[in-house]
Protein backbone atom coordinates (compact mmCIF):
# COMPACT_ATOMS: atom_id res chain seq x y z
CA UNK A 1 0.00 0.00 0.00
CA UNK A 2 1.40 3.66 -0.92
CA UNK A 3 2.30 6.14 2.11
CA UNK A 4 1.82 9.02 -0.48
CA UNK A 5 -1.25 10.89 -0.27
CA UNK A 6 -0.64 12.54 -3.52
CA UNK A 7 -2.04 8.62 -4.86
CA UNK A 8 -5.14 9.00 -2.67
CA UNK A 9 -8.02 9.01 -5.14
CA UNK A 10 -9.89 12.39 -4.87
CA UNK A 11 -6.85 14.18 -3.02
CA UNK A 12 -6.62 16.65 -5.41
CA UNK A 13 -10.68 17.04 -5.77
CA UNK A 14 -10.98 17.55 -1.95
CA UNK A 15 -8.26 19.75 -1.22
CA UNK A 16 -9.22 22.17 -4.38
CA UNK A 17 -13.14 22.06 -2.99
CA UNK A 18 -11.84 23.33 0.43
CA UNK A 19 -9.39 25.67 -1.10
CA UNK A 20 -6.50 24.20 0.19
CA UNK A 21 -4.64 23.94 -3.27
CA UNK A 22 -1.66 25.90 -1.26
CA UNK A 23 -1.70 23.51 1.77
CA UNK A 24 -1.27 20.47 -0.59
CA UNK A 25 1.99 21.18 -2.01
CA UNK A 26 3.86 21.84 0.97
CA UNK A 27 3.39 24.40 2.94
CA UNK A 28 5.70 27.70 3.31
CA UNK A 29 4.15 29.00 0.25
CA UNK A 30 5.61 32.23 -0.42
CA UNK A 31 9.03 30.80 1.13
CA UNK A 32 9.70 28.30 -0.42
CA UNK A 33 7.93 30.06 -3.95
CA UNK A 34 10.93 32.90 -3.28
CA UNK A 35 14.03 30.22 -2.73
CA UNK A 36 12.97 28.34 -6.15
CA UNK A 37 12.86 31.49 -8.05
CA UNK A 38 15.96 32.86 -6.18
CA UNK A 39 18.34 29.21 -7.30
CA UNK A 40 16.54 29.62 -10.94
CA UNK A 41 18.50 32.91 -11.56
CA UNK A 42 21.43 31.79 -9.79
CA UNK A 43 22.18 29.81 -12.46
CA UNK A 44 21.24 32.16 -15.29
CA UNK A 45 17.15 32.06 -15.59
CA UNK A 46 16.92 35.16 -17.91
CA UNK A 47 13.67 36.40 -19.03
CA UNK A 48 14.09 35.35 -22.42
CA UNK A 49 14.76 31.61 -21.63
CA UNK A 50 12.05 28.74 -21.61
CA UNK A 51 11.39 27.30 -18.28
CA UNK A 52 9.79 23.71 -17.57
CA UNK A 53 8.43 23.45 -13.61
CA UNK A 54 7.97 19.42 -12.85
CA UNK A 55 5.25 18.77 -10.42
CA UNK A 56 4.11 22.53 -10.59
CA UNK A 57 1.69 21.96 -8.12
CA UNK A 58 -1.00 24.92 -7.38
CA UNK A 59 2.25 27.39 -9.62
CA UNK A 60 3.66 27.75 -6.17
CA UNK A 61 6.91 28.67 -8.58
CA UNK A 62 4.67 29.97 -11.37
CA UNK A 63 3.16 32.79 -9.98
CA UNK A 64 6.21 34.15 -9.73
CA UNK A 65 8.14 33.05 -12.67
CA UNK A 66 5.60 34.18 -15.18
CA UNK A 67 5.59 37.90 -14.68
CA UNK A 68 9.45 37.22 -14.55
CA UNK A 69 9.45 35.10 -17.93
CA UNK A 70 8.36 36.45 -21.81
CA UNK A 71 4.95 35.74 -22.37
CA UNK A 72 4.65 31.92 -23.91
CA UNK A 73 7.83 30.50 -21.53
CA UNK A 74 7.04 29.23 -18.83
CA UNK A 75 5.49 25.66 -18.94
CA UNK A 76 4.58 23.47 -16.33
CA UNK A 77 3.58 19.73 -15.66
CA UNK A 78 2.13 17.96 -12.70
CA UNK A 79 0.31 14.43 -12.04
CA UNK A 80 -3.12 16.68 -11.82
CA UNK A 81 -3.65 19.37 -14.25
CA UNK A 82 -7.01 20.18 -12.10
CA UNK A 83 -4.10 21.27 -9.42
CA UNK A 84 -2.34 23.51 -11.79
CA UNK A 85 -5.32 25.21 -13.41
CA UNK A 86 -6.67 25.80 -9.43
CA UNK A 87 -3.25 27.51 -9.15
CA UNK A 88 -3.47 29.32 -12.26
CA UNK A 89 -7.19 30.75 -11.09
CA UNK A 90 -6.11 31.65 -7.81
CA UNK A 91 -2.95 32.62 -8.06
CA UNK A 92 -1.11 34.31 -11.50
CA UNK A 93 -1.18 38.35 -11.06
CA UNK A 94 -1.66 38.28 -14.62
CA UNK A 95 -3.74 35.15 -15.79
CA UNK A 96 -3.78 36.36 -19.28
CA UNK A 97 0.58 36.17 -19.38
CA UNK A 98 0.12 32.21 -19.16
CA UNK A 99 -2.03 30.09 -21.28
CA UNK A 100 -3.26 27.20 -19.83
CA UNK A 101 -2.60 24.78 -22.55
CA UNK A 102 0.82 25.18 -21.13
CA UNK A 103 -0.46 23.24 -17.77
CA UNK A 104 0.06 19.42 -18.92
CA UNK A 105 -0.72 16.49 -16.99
CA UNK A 106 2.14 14.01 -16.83
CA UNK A 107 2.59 11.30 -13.93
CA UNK A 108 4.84 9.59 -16.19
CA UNK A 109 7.95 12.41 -16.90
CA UNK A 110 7.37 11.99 -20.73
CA UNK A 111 6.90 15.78 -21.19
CA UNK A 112 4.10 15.24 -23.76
CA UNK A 113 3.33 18.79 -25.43
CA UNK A 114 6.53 20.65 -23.86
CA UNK A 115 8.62 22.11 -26.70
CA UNK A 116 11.85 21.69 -27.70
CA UNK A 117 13.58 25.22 -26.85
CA UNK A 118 13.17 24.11 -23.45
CA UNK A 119 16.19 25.68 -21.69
CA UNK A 120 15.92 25.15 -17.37
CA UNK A 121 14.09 22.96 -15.77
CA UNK A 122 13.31 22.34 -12.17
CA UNK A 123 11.70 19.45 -10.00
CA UNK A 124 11.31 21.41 -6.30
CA UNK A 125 10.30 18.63 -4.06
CA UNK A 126 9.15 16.35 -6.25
CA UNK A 127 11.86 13.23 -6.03
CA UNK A 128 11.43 13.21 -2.32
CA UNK A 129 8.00 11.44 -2.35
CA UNK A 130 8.97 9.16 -5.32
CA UNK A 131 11.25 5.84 -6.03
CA UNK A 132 14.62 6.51 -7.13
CA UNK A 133 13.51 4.99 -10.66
CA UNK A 134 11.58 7.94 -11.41
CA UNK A 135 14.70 10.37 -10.67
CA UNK A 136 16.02 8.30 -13.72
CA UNK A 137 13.29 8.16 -15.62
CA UNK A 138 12.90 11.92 -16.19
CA UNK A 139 16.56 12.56 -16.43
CA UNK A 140 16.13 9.85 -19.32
CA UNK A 141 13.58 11.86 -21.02
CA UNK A 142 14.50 15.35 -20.74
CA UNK A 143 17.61 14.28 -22.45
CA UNK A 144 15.45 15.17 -25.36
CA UNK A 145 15.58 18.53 -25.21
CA UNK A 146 18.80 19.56 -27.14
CA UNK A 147 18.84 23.46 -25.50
CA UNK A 148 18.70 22.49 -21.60
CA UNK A 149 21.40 23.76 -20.17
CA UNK A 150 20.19 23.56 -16.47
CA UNK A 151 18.05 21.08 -15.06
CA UNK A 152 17.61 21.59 -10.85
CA UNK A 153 15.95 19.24 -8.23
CA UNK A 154 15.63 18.03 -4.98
CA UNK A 155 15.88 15.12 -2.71
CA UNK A 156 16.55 14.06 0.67
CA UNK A 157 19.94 12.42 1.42
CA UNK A 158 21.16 10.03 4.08
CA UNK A 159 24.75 10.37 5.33
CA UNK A 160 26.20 6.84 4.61
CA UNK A 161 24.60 3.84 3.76
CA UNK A 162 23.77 2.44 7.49
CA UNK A 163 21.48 5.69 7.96
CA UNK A 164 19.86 4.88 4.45
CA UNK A 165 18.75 1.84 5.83
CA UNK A 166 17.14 3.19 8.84
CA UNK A 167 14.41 6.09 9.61
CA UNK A 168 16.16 9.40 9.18
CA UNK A 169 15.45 12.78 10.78
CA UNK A 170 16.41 15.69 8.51
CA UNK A 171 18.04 18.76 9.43
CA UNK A 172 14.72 20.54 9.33
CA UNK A 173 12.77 17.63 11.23
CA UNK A 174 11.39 15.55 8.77
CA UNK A 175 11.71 11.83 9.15
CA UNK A 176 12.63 9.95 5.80
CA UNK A 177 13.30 6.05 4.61
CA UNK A 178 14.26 4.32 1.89
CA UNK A 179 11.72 2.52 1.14
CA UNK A 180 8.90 4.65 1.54
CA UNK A 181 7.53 8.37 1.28
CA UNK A 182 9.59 10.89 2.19
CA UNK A 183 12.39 9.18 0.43
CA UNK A 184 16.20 9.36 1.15
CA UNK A 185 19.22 8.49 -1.24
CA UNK A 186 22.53 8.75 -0.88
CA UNK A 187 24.73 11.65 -2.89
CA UNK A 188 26.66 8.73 -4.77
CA UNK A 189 24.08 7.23 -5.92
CA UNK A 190 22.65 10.89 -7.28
CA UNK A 191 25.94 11.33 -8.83
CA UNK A 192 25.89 7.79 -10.37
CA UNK A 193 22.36 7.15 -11.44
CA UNK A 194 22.73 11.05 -13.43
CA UNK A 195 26.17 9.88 -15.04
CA UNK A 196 24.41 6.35 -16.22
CA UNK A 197 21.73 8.82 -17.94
CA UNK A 198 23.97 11.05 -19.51
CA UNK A 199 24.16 14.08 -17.17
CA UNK A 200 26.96 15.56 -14.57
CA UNK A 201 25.74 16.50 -11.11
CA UNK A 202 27.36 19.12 -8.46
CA UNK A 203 25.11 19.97 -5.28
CA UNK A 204 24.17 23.15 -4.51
CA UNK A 205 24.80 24.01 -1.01
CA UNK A 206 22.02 25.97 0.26
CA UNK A 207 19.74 25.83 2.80
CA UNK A 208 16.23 24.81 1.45
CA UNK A 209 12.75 23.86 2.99
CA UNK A 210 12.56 20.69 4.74
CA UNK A 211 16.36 19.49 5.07
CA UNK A 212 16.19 19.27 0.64
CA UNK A 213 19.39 18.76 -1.25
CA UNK A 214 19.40 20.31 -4.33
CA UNK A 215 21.59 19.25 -7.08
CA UNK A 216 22.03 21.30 -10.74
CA UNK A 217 22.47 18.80 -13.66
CA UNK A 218 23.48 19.37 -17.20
CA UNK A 219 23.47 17.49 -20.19
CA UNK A 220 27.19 15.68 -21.09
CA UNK A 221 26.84 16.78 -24.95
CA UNK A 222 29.52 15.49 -27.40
């Protein structure tokens, strides 16, 4: 049986009819909105580039990237579209900057719809409540996007491998496991899983929401 709620059937109906579609996705909304917009331009987000947001959630991130973004780049994906589009009512300044064909359902990381210019993406506390197998399943496919220079994401770590196999409290309180949701991995196996899919991976060292890791990867071209 799954420990993540995000499976429940009618989650995302219940929390939208109660208005919760903040709640849902974390928490520390404006936070934690503010820190992934802050690491986006850290590593170049210009206005002029073409952002995807995995697991976009309620556009905790997109409320604040689209004003920041041209009109037309910012695109965004999530296991519930109903999520994003509650998001997208609720929250965008500027609905009208931000069409919603641009909100794509995808449980799968196969990007259906996103185009190919394409150049950051981000996963902000997505990994954590998933198997390590989906990690390499979207670095697989966004390998298909020949201008990606930056993709960014999260997970919880364990120190060494006798706390992987164990209950782990993060920095910021959180228990995690490896074998259930929250999730924890250890840094090698980031490193090695991204070089076995074609991508090189340095952490980030900042302080993030949580106890999160977050690690920049980018393409190994020829």
């Amino acid at each position: 049986m799954s420990t993540n709620p995000y499976e429940k059937v009618g989650f995302y109906d219940a929390a939208i009819a109660a208005g919760r579609h903040r709640a849902i996705v974390g928490g520390r909304w404006e936070e934690t909105g503010r820190i992934e917009m802050s690491i986006l331009r850290e590593v170049g987000l210009l206005p002029h580039h073409h952002l995807l947001d995995i697991g976009a959630g309620a556009l905790r991130l997109g409320c604040k990237a689209v004003p920041y973004l041209a009109p037309g780049h910012y695109w965004a994906t999530d296991a519930s579209r109903a999520i994003m589009l509650a998001g997208w009512r609720a929250e965008l300044a500027d609905p009208a900057r931000l069409d919603p064909v641009q909100l794509i359902e995808d449980a799968r990381f196969e990007f259906p719809g996103i185009p190919d210019q394409i150049t950051h993406a981000i996963a902000f506390a997505v990994f954590p409540h998933l198997p390590l197998a989906q990690l390499k399943l979207a670095l697989t496919n966004l390998r298909r996007f020949e201008r990606l220079d930056c993709f960014l994401f999260t997970v919880f770590l364990a120190p060494n491998p006798v706390a992987l196999m164990t209950p782990y409290r993060q920095a910021d309180g959180v228990v995690t496991h490896h074998n259930r949701a929250p999730f924890h991995i250890l840094a090698e196996d980031v490193h090695q899983l991204a070089r076995s899919c074609g991508w090189r991976v340095a952490r980030r060292e900042v302080m993030l929401p949580r106890g999160q890791a977050l690690f920049a990867a980018q393409p190994v071209r020829a």
